[in-house]
N, C-alpha and C. Protein backbone atom coordinates (compact mmCIF):
# COMPACT_ATOMS: atom_id res chain seq x y z
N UNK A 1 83.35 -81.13 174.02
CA UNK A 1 83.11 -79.85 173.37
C UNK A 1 82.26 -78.95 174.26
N UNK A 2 82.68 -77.90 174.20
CA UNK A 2 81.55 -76.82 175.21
C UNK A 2 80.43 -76.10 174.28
N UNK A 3 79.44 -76.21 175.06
CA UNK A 3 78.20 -76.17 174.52
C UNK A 3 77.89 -74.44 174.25
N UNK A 4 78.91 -73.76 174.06
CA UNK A 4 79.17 -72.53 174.02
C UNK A 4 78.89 -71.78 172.18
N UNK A 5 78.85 -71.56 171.99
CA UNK A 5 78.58 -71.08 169.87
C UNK A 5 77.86 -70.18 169.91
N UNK A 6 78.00 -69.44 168.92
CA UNK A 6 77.35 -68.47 168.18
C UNK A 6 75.59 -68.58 168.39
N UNK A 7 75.22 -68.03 168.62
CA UNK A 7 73.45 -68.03 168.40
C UNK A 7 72.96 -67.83 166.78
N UNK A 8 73.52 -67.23 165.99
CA UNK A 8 72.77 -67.47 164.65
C UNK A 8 73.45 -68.90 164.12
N UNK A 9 74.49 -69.89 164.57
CA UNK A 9 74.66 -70.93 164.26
C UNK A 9 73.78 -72.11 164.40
N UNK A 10 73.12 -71.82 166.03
CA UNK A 10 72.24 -72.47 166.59
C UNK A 10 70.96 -72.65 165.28
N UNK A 11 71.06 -71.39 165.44
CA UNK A 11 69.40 -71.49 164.40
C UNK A 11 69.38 -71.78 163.06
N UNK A 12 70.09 -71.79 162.44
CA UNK A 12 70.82 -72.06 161.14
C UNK A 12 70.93 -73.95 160.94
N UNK A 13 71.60 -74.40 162.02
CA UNK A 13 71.84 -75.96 161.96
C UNK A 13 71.32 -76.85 162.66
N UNK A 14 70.10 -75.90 163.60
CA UNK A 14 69.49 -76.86 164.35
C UNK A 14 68.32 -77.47 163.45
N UNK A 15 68.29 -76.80 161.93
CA UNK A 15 67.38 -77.42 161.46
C UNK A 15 67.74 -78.38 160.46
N UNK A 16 69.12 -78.76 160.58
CA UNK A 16 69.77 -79.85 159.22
C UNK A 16 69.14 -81.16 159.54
N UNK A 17 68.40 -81.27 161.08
CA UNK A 17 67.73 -82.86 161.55
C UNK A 17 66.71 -82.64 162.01
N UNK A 18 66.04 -84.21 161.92
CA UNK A 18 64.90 -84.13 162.57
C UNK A 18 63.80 -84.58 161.52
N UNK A 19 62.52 -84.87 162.43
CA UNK A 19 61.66 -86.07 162.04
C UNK A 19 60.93 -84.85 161.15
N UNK A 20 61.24 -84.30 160.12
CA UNK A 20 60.54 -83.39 159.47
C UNK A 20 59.55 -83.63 158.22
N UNK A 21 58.43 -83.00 157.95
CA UNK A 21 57.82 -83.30 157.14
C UNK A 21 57.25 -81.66 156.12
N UNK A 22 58.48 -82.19 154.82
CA UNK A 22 58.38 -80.90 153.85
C UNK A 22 57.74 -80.81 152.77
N UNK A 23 57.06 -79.52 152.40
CA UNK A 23 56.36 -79.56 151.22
C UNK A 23 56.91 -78.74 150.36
N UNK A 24 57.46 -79.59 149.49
CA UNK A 24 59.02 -79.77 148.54
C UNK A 24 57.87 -78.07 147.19
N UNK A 25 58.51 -77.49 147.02
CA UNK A 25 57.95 -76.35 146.04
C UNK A 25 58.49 -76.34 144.96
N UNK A 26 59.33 -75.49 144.14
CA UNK A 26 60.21 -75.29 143.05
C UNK A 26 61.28 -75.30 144.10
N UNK A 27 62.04 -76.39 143.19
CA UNK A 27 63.38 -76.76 143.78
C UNK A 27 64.88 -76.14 142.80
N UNK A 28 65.29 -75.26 143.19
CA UNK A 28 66.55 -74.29 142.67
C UNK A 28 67.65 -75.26 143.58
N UNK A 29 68.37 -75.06 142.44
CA UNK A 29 69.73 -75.56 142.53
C UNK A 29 70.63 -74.51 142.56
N UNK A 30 71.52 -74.11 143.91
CA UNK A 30 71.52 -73.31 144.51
C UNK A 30 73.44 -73.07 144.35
N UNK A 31 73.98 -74.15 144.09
CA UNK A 31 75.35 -74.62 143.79
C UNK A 31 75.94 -74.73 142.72
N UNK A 32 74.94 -74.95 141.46
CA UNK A 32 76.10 -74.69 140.58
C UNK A 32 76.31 -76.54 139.87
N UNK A 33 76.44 -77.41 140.88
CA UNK A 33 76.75 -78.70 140.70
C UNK A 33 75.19 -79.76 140.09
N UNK A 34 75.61 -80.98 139.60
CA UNK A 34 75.02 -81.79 139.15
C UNK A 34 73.76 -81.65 140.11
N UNK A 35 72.37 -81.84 139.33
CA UNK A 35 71.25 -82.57 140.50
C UNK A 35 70.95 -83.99 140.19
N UNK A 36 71.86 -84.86 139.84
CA UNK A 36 71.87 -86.26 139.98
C UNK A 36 73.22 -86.50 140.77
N UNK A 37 73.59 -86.96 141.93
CA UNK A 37 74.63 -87.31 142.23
C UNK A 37 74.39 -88.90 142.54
N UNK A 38 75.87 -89.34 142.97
CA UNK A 38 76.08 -90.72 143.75
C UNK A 38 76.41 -90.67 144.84
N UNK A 39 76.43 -91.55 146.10
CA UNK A 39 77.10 -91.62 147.07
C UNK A 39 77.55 -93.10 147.12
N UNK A 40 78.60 -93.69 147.48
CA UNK A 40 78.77 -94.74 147.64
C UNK A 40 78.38 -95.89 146.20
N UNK A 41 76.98 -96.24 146.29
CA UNK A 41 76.48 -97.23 145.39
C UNK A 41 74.90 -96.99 145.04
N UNK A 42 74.63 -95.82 145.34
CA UNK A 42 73.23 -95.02 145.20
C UNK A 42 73.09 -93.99 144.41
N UNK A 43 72.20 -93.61 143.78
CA UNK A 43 72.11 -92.40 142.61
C UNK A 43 71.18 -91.66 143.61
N UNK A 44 71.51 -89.89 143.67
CA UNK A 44 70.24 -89.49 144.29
C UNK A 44 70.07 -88.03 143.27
N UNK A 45 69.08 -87.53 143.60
CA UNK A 45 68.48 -86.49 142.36
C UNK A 45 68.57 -85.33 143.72
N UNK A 46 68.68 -84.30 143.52
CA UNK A 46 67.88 -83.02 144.34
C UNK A 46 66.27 -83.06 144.15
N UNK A 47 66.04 -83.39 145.50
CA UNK A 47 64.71 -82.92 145.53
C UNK A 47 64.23 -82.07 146.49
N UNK A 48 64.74 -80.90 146.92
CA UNK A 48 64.44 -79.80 147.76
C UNK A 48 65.52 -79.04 148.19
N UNK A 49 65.47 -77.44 147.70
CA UNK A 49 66.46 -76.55 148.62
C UNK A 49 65.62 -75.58 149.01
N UNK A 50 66.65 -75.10 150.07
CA UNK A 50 66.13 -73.69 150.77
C UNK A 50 67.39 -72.76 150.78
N UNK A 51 66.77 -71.63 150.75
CA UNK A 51 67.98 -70.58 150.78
C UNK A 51 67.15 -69.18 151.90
N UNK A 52 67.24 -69.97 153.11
CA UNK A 52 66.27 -68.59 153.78
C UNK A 52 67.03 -67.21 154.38
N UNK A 53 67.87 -67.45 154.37
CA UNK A 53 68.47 -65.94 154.65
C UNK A 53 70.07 -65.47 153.91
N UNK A 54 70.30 -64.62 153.84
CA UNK A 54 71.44 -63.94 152.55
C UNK A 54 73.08 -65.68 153.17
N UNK A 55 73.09 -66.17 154.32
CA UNK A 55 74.45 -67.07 154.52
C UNK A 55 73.81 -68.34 154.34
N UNK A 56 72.33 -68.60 154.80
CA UNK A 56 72.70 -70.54 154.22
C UNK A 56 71.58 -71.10 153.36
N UNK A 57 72.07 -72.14 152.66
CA UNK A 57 71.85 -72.44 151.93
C UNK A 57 71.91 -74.57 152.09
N UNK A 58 70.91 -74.68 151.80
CA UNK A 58 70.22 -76.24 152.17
C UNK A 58 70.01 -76.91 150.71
N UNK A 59 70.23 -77.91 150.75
CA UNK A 59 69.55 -78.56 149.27
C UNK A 59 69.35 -80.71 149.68
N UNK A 60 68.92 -80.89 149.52
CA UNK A 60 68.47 -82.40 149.71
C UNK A 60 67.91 -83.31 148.68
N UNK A 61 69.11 -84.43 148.41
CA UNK A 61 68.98 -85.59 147.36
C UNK A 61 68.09 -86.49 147.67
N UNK A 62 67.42 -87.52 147.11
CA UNK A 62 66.78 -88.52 147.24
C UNK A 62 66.82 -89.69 146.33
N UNK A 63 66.91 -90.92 146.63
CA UNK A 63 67.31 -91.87 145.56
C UNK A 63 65.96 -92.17 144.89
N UNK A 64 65.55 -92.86 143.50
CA UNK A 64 64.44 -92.60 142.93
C UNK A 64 63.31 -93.88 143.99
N UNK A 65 62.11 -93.15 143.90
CA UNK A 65 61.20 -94.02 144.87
C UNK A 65 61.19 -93.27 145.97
N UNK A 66 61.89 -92.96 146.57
CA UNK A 66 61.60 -92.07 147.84
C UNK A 66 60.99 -91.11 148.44
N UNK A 67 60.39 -90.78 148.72
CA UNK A 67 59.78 -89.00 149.62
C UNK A 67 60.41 -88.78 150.39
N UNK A 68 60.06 -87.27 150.80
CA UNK A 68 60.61 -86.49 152.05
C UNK A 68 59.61 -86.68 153.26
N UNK A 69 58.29 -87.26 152.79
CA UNK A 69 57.83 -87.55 154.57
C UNK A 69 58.55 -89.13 154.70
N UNK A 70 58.53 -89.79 153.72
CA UNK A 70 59.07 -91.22 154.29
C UNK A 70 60.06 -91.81 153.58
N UNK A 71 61.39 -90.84 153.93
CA UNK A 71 62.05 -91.88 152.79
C UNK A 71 63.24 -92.72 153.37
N UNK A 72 64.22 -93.66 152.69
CA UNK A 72 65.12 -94.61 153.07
C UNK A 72 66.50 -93.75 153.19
N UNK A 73 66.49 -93.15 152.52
CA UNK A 73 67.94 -92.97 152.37
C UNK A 73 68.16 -91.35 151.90
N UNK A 74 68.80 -90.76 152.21
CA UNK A 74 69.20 -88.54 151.98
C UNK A 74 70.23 -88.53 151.91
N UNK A 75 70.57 -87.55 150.92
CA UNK A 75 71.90 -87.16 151.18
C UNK A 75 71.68 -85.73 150.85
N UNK A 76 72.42 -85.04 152.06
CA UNK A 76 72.01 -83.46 152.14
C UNK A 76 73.35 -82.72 151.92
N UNK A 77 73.58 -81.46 151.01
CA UNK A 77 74.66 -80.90 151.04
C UNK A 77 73.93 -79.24 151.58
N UNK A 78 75.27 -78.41 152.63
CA UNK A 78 74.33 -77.33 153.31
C UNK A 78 75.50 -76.85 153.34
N UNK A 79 75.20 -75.58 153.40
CA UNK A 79 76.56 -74.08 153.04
C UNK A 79 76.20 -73.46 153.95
N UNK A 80 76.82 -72.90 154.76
CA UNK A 80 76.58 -71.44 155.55
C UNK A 80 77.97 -70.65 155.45
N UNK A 81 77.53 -69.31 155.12
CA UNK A 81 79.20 -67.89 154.33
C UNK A 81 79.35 -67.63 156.28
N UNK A 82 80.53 -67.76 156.69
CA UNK A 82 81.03 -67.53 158.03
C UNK A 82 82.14 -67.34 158.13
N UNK A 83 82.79 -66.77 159.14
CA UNK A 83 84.02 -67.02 159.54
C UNK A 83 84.66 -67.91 160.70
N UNK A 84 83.29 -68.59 160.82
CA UNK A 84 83.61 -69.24 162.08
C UNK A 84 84.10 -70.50 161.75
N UNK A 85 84.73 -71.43 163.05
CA UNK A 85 85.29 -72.64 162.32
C UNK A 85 84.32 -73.83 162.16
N UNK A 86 84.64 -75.06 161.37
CA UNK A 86 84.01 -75.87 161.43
C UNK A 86 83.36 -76.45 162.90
N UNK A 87 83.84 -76.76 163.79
CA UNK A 87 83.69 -77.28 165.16
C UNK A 87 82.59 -76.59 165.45
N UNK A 88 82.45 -75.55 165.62
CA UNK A 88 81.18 -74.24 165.87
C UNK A 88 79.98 -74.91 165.74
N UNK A 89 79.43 -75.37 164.07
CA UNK A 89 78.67 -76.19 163.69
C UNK A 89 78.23 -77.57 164.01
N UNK A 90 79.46 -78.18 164.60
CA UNK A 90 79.17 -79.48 165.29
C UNK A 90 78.47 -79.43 166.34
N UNK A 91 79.70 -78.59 167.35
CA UNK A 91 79.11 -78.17 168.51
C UNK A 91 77.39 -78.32 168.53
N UNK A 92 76.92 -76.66 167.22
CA UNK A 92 75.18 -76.56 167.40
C UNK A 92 74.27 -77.74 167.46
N UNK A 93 75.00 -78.70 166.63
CA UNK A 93 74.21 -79.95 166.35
C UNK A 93 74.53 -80.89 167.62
N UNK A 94 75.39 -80.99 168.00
CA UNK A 94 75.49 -82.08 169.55
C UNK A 94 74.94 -81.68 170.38
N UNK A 95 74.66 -79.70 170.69
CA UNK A 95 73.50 -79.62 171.66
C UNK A 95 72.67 -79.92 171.18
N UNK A 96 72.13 -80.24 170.25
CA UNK A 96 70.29 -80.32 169.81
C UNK A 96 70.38 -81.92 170.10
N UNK A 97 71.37 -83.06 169.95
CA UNK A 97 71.47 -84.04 170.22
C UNK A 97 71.00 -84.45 171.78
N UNK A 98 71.82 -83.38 172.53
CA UNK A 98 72.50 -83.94 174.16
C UNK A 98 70.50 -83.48 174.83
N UNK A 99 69.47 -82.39 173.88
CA UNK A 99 68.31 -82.05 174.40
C UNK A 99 68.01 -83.02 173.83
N UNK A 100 67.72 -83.95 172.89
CA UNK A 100 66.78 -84.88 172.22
C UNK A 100 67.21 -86.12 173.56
N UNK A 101 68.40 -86.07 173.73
CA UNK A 101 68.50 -87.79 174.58
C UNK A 101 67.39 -87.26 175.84
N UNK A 102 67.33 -86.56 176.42
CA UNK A 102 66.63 -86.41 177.53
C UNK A 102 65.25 -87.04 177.48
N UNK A 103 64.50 -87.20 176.01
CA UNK A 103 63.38 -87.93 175.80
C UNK A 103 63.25 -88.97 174.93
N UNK A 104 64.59 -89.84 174.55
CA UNK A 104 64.75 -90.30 172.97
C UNK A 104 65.88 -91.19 173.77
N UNK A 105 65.29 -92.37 174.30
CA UNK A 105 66.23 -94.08 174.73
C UNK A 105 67.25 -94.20 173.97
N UNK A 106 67.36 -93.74 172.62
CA UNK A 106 67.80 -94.73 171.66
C UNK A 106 68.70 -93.35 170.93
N UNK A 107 68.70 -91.76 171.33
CA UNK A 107 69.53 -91.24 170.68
C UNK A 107 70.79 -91.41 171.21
N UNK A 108 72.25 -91.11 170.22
CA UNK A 108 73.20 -91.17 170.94
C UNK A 108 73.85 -90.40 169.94
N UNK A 109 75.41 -90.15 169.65
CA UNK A 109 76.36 -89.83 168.93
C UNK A 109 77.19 -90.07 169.05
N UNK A 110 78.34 -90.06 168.00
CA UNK A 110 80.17 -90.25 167.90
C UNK A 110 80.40 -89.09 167.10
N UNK A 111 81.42 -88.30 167.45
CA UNK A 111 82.25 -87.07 166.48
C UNK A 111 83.56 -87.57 166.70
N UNK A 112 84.26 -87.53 165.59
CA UNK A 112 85.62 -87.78 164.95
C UNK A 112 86.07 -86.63 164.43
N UNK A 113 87.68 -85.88 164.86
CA UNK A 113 88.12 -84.60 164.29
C UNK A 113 89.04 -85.56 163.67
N UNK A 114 89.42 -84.66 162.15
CA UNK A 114 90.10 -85.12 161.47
C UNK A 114 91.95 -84.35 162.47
N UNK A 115 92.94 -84.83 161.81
CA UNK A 115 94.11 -84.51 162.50
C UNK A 115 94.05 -83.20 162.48
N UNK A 116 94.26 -82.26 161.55
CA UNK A 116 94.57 -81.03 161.41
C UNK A 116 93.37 -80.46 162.50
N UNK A 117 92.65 -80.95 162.54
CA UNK A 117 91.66 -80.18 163.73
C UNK A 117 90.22 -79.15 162.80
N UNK A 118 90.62 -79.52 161.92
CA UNK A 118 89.34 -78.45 160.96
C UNK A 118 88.38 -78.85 160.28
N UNK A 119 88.22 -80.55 160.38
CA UNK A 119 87.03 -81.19 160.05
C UNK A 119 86.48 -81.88 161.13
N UNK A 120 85.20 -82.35 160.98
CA UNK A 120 84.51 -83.24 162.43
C UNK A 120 83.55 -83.94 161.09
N UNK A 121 83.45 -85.45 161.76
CA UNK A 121 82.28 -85.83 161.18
C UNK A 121 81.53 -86.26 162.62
N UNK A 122 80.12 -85.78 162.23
CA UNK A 122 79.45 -86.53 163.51
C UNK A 122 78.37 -87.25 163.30
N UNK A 123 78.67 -88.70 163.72
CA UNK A 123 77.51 -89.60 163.14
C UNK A 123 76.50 -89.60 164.75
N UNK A 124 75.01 -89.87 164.62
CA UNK A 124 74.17 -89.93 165.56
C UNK A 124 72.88 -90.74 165.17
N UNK A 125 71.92 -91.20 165.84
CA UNK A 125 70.70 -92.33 165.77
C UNK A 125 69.93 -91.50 166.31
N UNK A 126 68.74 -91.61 166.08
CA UNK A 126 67.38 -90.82 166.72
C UNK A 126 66.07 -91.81 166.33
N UNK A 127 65.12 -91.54 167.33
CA UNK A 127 63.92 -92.09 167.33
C UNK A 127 62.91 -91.59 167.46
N UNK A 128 61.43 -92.17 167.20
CA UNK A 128 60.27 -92.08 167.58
C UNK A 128 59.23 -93.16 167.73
N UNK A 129 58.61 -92.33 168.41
CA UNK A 129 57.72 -93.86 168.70
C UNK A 129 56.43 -93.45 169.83
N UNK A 130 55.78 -94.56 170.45
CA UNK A 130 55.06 -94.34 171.58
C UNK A 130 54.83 -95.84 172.33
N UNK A 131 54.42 -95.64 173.18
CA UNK A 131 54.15 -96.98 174.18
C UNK A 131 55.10 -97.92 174.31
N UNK A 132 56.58 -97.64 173.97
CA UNK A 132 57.75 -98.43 174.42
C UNK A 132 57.94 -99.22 173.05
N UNK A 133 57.03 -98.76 171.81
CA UNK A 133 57.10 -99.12 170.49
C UNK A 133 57.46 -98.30 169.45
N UNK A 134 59.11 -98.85 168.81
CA UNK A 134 59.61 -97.59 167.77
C UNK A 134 58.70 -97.87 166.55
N UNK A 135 58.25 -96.58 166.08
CA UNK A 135 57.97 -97.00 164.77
C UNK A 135 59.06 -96.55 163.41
N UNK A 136 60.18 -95.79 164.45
CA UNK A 136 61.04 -94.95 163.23
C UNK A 136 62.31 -94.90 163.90
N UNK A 137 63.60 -95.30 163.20
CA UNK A 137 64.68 -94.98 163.80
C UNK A 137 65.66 -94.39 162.40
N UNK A 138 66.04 -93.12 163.17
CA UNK A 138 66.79 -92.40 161.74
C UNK A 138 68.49 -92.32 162.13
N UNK A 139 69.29 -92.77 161.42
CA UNK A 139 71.44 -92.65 161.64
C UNK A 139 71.42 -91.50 160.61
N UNK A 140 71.96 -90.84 161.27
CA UNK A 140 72.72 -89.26 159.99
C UNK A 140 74.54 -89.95 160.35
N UNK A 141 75.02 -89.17 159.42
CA UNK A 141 76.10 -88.76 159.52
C UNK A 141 76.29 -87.45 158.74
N UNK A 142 77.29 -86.37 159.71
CA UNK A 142 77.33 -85.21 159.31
C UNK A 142 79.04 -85.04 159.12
N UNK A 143 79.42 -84.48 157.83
CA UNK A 143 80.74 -83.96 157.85
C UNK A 143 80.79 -82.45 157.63
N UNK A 144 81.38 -81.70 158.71
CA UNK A 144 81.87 -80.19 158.90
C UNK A 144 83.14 -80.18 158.10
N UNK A 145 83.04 -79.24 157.26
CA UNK A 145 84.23 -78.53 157.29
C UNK A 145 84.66 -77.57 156.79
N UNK A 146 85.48 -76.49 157.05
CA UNK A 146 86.06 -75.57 156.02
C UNK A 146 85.84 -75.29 154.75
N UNK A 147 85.05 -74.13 153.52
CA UNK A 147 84.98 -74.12 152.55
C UNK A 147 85.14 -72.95 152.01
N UNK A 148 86.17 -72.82 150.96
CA UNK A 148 86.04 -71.64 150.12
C UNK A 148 85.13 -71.99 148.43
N UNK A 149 83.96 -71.63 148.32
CA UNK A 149 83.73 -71.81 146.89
C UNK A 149 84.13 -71.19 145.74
N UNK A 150 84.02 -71.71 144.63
CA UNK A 150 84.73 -71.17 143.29
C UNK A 150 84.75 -69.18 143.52
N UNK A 151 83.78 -68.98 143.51
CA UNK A 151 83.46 -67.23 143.51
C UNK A 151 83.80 -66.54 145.01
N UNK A 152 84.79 -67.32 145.69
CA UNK A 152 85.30 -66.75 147.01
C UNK A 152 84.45 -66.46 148.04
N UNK A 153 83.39 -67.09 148.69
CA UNK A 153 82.11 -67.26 149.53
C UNK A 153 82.77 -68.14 150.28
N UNK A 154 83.92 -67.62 151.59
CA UNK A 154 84.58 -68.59 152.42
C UNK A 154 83.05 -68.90 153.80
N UNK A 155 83.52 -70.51 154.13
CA UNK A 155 82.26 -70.63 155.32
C UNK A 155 82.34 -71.97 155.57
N UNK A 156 81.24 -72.95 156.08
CA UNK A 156 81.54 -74.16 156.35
C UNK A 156 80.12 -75.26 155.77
N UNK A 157 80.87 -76.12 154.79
CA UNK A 157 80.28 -76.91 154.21
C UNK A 157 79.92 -78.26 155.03
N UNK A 158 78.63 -78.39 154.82
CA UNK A 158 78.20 -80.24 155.16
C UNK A 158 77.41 -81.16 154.67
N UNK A 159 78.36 -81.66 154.23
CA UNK A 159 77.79 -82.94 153.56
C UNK A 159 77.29 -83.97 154.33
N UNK A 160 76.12 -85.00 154.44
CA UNK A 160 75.82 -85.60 155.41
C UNK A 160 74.42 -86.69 154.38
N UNK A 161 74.92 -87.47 155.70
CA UNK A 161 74.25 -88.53 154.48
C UNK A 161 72.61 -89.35 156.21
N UNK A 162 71.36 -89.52 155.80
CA UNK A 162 70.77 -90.27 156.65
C UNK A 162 70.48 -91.85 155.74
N UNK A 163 70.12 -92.37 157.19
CA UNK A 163 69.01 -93.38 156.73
C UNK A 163 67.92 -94.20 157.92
N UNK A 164 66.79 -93.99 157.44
CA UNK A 164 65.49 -94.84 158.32
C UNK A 164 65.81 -95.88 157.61
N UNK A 165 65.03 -96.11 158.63
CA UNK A 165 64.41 -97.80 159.25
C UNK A 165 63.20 -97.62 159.88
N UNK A 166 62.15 -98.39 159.48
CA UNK A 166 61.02 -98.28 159.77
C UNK A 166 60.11 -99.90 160.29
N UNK A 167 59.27 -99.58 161.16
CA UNK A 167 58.30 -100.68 161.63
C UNK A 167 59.22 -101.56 162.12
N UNK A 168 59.34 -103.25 160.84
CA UNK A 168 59.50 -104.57 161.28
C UNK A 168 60.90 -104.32 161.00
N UNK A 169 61.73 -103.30 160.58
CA UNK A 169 63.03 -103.58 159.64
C UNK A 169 63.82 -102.39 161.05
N UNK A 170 63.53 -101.87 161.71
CA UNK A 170 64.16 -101.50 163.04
C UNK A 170 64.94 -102.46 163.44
N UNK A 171 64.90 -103.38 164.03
CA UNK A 171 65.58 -104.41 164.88
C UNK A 171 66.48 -105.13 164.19
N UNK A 172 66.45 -105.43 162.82
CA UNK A 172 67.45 -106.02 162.12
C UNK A 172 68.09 -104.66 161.55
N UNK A 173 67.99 -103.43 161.42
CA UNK A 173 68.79 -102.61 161.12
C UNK A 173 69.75 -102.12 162.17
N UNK A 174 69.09 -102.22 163.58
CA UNK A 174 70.49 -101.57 164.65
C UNK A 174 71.34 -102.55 165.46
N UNK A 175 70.56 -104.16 164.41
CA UNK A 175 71.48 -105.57 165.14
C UNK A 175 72.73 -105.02 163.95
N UNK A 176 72.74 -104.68 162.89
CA UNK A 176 73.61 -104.34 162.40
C UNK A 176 74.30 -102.92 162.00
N UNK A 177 73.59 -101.71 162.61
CA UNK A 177 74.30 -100.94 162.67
C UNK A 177 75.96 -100.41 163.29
N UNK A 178 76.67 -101.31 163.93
CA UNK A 178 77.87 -100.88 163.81
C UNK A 178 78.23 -101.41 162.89
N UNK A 179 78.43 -102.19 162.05
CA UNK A 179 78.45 -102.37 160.86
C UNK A 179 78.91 -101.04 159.69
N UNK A 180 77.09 -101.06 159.84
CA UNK A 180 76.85 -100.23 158.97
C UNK A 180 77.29 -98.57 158.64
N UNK A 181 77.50 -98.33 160.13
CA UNK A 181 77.85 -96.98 160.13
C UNK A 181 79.03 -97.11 160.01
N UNK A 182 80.17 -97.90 160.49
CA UNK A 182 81.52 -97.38 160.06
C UNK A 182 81.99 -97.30 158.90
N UNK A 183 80.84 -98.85 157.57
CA UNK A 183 81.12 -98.14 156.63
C UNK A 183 80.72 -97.04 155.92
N UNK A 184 79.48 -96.53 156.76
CA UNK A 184 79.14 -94.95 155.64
C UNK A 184 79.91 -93.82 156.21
N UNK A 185 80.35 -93.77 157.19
CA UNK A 185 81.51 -93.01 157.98
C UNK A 185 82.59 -93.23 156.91
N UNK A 186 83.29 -94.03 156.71
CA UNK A 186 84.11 -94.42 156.09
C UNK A 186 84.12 -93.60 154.91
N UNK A 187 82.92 -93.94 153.79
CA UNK A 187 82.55 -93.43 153.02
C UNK A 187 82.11 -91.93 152.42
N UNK A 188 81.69 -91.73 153.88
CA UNK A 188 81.50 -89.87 154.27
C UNK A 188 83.36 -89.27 153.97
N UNK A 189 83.80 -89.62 154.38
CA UNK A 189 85.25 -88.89 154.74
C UNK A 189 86.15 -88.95 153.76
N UNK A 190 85.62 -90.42 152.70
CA UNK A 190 86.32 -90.02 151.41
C UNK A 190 85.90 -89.77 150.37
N UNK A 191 84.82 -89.29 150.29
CA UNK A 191 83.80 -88.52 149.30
C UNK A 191 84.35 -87.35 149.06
N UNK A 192 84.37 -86.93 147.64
CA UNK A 192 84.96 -86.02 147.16
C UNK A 192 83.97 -84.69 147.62
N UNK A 193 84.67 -83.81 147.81
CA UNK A 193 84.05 -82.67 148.52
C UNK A 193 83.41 -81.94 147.22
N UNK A 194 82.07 -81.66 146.81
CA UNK A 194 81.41 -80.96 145.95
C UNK A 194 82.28 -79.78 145.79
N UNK A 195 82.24 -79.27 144.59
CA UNK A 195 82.73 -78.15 143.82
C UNK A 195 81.38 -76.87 143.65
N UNK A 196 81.11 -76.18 144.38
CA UNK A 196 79.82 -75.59 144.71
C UNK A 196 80.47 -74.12 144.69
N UNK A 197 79.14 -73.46 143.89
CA UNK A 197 79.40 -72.00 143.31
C UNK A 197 77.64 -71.09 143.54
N UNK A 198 78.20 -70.69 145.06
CA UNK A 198 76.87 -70.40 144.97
C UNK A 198 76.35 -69.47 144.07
N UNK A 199 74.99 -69.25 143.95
CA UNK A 199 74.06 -68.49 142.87
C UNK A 199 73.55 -67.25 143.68
């Protein structure tokens, strides 16, 4: 992919990752849809959106027990109103990837286009740490794609699911992460695409 895109895409999706630490306010539900969902075999609630400028729109699940400075498991659904295509969005996110490996051993990625050419999922690993010791390793998977919502707000939807691993549970989590990721990949791609009406 060429590292070529839009500049308000850049800034828009370079913030869907990353070792972030939020202070969750009144949380608006921004879609229209349930704030209890499932993924797979997990229940997660909304616990944080943002809506910072008139095209995107952020919102983030959490399964019960969890926080946003330390939690196990997210599942994030994110809107931006565009005309641009899905790929655009990948693209933004694989450069912020291809700058993180330059200091980050352990980041990497896989993107998969669906046939028709108008979806991408892109799964990736990231770290932190110091003295050659992780204390945090985070797997996203991100699915791009094409969206018109109920009230005609055409643009590109992503659904995307993480999960840490922390301290002693690192090393038995990435002895089995291929595993693991092909089945939440798996799982990403046949997840029913939210029915979202923005507000």
């Amino acid at each position: 992919m060429s590292p070529k895109f839009a500049v308000p895409l850049i800034t828009l999706f370079v913030i869907l990752t990353g070792f972030k630490s939020v202070v969750h306010d009144d949380v608006v539900n921004y879609y229209g849809i349930p704030t209890a969902i499932s993924f797979y075999k997990t229940d997660f609630t909304l616990s944080w959106s943002s809506h910072p400028n008139d095209t995107y729109y952020k919102q983030e699940y959490l399964p019960k027990g969890d926080v946003a400075d330390r939690f196990n498991d997210m599942l994030l659904i994110d809107f931006i109103v565009t005309d641009l295509p899905a790929k655009d969005a990948a693209r933004a996110q694989i450069n912020t990837i291809y700058e993180r490996k330059k200091t980050d051993a352990v980041c990497n990625f896989e993107v998969v286009k669906s046939q028709d050419g108008n979806e991408y999922i892109l799964n990736f690993i990231m770290s932190e740490g110091n003295n050659d010791t992780l204390s945090l390793v985070e797997w996203s998977a991100y699915d791009y794609k094409p969206y018109t919502d109920k009230a005609g707000h055409k643009g590109i939807l992503l659904v995307g699911i993480s999960h840490r691993a922390y301290g002693d549970n690192i090393t038995p989590f990435l002895r089995s992460l291929k595993k693991y990721k092909d089945e939440q990949v798996h799982n990403l791609a046949v997840y029913p695409t939210p029915e979202i009406q923005l507000k």
